[in-house]
N, C-alpha and C. Protein backbone atom coordinates (compact mmCIF):
# COMPACT_ATOMS: atom_id res chain seq x y z
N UNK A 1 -186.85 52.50 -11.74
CA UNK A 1 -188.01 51.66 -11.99
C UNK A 1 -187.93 51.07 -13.39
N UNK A 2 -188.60 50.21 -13.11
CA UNK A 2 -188.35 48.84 -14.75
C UNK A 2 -189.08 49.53 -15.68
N UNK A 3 -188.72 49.66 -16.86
CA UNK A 3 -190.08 50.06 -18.05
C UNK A 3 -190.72 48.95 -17.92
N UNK A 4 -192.19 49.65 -18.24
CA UNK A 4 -193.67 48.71 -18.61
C UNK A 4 -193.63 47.12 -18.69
N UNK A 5 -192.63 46.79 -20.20
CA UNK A 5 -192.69 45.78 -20.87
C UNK A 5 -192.04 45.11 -20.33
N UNK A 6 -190.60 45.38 -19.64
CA UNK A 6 -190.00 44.81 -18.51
C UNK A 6 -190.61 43.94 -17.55
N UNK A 7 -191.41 44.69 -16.36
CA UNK A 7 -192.49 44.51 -15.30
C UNK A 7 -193.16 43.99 -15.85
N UNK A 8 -193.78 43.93 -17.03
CA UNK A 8 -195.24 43.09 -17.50
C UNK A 8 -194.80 41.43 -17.80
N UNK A 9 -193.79 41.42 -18.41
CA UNK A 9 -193.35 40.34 -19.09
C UNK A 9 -192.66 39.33 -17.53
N UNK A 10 -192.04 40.20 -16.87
CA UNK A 10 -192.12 39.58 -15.08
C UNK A 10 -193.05 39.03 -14.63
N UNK A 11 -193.81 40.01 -14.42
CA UNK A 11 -195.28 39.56 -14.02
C UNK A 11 -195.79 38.29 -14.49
N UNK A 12 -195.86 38.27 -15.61
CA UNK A 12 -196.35 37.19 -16.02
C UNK A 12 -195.71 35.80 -15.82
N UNK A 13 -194.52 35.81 -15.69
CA UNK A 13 -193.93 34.79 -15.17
C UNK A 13 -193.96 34.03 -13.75
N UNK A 14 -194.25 35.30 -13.06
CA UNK A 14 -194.42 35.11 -11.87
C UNK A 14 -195.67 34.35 -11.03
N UNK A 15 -196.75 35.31 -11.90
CA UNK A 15 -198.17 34.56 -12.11
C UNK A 15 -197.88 33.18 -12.29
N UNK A 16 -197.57 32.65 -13.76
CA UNK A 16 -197.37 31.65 -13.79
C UNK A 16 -196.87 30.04 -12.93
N UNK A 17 -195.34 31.04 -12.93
CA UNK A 17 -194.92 30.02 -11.78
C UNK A 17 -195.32 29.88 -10.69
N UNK A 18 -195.56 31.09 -9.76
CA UNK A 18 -196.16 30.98 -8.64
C UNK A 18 -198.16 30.74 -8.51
N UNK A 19 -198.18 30.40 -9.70
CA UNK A 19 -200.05 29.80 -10.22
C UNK A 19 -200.61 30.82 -9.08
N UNK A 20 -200.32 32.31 -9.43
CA UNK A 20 -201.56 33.30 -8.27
C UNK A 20 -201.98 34.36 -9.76
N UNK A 21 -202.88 33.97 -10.07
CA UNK A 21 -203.01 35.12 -11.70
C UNK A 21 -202.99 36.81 -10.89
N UNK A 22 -203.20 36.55 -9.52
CA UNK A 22 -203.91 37.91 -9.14
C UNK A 22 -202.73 38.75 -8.48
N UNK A 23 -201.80 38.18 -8.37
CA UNK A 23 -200.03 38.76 -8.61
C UNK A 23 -200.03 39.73 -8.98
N UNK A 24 -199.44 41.15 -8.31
CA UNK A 24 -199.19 42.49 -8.97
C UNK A 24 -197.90 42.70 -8.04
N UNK A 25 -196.70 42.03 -9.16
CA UNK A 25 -195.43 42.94 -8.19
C UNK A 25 -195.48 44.16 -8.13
N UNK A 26 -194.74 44.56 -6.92
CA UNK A 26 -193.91 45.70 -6.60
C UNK A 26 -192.49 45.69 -6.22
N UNK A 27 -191.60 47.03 -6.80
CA UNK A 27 -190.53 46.55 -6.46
C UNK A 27 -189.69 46.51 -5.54
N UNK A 28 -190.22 46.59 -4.27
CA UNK A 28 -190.01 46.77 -2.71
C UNK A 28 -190.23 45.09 -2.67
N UNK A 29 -190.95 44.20 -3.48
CA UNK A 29 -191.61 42.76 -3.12
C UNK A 29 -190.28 41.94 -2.41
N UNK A 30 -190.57 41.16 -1.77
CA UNK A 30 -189.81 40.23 -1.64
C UNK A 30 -190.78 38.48 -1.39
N UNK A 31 -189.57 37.48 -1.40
CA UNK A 31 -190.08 36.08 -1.30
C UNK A 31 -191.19 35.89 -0.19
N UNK A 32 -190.38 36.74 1.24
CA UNK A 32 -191.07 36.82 2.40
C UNK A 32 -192.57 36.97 2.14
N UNK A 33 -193.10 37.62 1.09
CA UNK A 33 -194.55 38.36 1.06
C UNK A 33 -195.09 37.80 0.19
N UNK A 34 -194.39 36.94 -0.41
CA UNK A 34 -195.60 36.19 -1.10
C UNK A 34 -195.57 34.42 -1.01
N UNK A 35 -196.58 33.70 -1.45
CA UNK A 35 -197.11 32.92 -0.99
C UNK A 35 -196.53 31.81 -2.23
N UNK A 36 -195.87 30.85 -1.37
CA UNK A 36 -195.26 29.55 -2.76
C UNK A 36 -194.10 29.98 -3.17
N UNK A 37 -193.50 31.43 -2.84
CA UNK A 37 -192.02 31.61 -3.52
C UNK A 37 -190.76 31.42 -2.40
N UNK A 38 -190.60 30.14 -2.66
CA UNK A 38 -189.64 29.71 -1.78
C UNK A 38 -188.24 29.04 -2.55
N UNK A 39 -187.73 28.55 -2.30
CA UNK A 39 -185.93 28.25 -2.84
C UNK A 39 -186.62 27.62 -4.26
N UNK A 40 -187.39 26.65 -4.12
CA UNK A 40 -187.30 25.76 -5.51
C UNK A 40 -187.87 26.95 -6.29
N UNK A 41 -189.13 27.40 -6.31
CA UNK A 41 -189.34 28.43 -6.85
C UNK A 41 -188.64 29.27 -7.44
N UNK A 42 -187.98 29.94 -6.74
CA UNK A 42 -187.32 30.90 -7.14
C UNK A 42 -185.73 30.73 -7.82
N UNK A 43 -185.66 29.18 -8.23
CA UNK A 43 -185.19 28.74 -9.08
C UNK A 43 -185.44 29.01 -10.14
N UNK A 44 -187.08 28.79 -10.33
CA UNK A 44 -187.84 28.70 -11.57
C UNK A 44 -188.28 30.04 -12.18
N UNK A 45 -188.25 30.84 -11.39
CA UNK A 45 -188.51 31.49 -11.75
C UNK A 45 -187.16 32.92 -12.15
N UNK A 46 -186.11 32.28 -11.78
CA UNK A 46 -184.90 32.63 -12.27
C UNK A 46 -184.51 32.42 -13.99
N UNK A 47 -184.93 30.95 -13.79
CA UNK A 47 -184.59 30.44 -14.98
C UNK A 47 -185.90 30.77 -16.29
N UNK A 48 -187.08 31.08 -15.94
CA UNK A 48 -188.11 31.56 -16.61
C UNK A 48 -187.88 33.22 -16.89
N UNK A 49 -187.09 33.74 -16.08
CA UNK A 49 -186.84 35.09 -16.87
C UNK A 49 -185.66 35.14 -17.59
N UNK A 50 -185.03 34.45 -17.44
CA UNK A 50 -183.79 33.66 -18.58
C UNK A 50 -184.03 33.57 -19.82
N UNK A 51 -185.06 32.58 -20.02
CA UNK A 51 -185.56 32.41 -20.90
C UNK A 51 -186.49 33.35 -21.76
N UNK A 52 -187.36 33.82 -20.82
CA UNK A 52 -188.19 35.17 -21.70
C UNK A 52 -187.44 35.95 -22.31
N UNK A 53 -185.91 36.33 -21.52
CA UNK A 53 -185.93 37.74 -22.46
C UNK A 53 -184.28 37.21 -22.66
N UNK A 54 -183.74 35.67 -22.76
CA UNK A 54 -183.09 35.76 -23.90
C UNK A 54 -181.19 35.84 -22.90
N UNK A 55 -181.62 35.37 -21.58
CA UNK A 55 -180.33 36.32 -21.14
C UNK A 55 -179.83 35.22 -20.10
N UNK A 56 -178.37 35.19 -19.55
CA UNK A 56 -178.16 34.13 -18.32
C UNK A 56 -177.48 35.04 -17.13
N UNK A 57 -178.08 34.95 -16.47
CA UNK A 57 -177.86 35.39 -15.05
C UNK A 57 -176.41 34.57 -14.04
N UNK A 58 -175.69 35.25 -13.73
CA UNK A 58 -174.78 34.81 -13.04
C UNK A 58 -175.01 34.07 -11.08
N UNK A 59 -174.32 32.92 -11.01
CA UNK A 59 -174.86 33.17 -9.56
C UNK A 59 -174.75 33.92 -8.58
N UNK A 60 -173.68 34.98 -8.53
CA UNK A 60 -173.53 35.99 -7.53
C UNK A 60 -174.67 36.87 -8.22
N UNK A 61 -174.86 37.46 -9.30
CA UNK A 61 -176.44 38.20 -9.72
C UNK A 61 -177.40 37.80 -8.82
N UNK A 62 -178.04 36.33 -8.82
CA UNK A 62 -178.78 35.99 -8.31
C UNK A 62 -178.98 36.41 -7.43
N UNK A 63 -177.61 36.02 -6.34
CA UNK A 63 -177.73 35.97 -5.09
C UNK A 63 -177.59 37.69 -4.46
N UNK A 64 -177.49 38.33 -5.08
CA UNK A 64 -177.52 39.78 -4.87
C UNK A 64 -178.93 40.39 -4.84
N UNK A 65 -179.57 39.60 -5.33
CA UNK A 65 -181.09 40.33 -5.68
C UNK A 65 -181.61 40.50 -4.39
N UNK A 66 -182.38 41.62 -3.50
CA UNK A 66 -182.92 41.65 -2.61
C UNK A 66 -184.17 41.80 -2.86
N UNK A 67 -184.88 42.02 -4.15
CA UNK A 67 -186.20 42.14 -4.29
C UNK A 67 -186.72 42.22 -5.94
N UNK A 68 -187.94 42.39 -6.36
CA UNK A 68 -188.55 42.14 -7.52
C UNK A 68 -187.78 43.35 -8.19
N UNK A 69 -187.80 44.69 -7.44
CA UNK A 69 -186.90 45.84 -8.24
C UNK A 69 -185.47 45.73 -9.02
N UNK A 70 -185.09 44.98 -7.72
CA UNK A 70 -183.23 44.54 -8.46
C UNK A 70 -183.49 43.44 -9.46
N UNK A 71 -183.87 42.64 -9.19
CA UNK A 71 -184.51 42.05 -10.79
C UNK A 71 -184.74 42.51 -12.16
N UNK A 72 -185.71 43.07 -11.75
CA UNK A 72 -186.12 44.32 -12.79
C UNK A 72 -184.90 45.09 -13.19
N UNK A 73 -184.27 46.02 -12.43
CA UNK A 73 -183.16 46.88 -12.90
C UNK A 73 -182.04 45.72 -13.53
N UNK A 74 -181.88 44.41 -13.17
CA UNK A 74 -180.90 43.22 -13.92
C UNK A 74 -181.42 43.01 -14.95
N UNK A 75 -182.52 42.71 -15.10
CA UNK A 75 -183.02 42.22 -16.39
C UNK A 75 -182.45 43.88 -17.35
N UNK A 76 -183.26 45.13 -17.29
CA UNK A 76 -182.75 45.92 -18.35
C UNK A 76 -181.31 46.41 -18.15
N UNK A 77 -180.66 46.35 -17.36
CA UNK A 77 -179.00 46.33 -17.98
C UNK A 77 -178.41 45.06 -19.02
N UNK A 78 -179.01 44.07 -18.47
CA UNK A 78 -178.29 42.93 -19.41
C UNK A 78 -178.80 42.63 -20.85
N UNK A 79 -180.13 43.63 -20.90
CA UNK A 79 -180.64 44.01 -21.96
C UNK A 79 -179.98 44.99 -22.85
N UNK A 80 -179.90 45.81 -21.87
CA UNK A 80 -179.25 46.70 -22.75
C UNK A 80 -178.11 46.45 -23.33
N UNK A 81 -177.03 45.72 -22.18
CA UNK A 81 -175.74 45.50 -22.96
C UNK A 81 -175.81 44.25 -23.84
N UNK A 82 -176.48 43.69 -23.93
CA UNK A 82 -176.62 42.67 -24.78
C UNK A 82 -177.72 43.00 -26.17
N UNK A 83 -178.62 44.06 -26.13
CA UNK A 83 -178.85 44.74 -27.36
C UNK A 83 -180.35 44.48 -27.23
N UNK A 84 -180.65 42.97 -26.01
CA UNK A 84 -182.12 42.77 -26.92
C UNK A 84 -183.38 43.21 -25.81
């Protein structure tokens, strides 16, 4: 499971992009279950966690992700090995 600041700082992106403030991932989530996250989306919202925390995602990464969890667990490895 993602630490706190991880998940929070997600969240918020997600909110955002997907304009639902009332958004509470989980990391079982997938596109299927929520509402507006479809291909373009989830472009954006690729590239918005890019940007938050500083990092570039590969396209096989991407395309490996099966849900908000593997996300989460990508974002803090590439954190970690990258320091920030």
């Amino acid at each position: 499971m993602a630490n706190a600041d991880t998940h929070q700082r997600i969240e918020v992106i997600f909110r955002d992009i997907l304009d639902d403030e009332t958004l509470v991932l989980r990391p079982e989530m997938t596109a299927g279950e929520v509402e507006n996250w479809d291909s373009i989306s989830h472009i954006d919202l690729m590239v918005g966690v890019e940007r938050e925390f500083g990092l570039r995602f590969t396209t096989a990464e991407v395309a490996g992700l099966k849900n908000v969890g593997d996300l989460e667990a990508l974002v803090e490895k590439k954190r970690a090995a990258s320091g920030k």
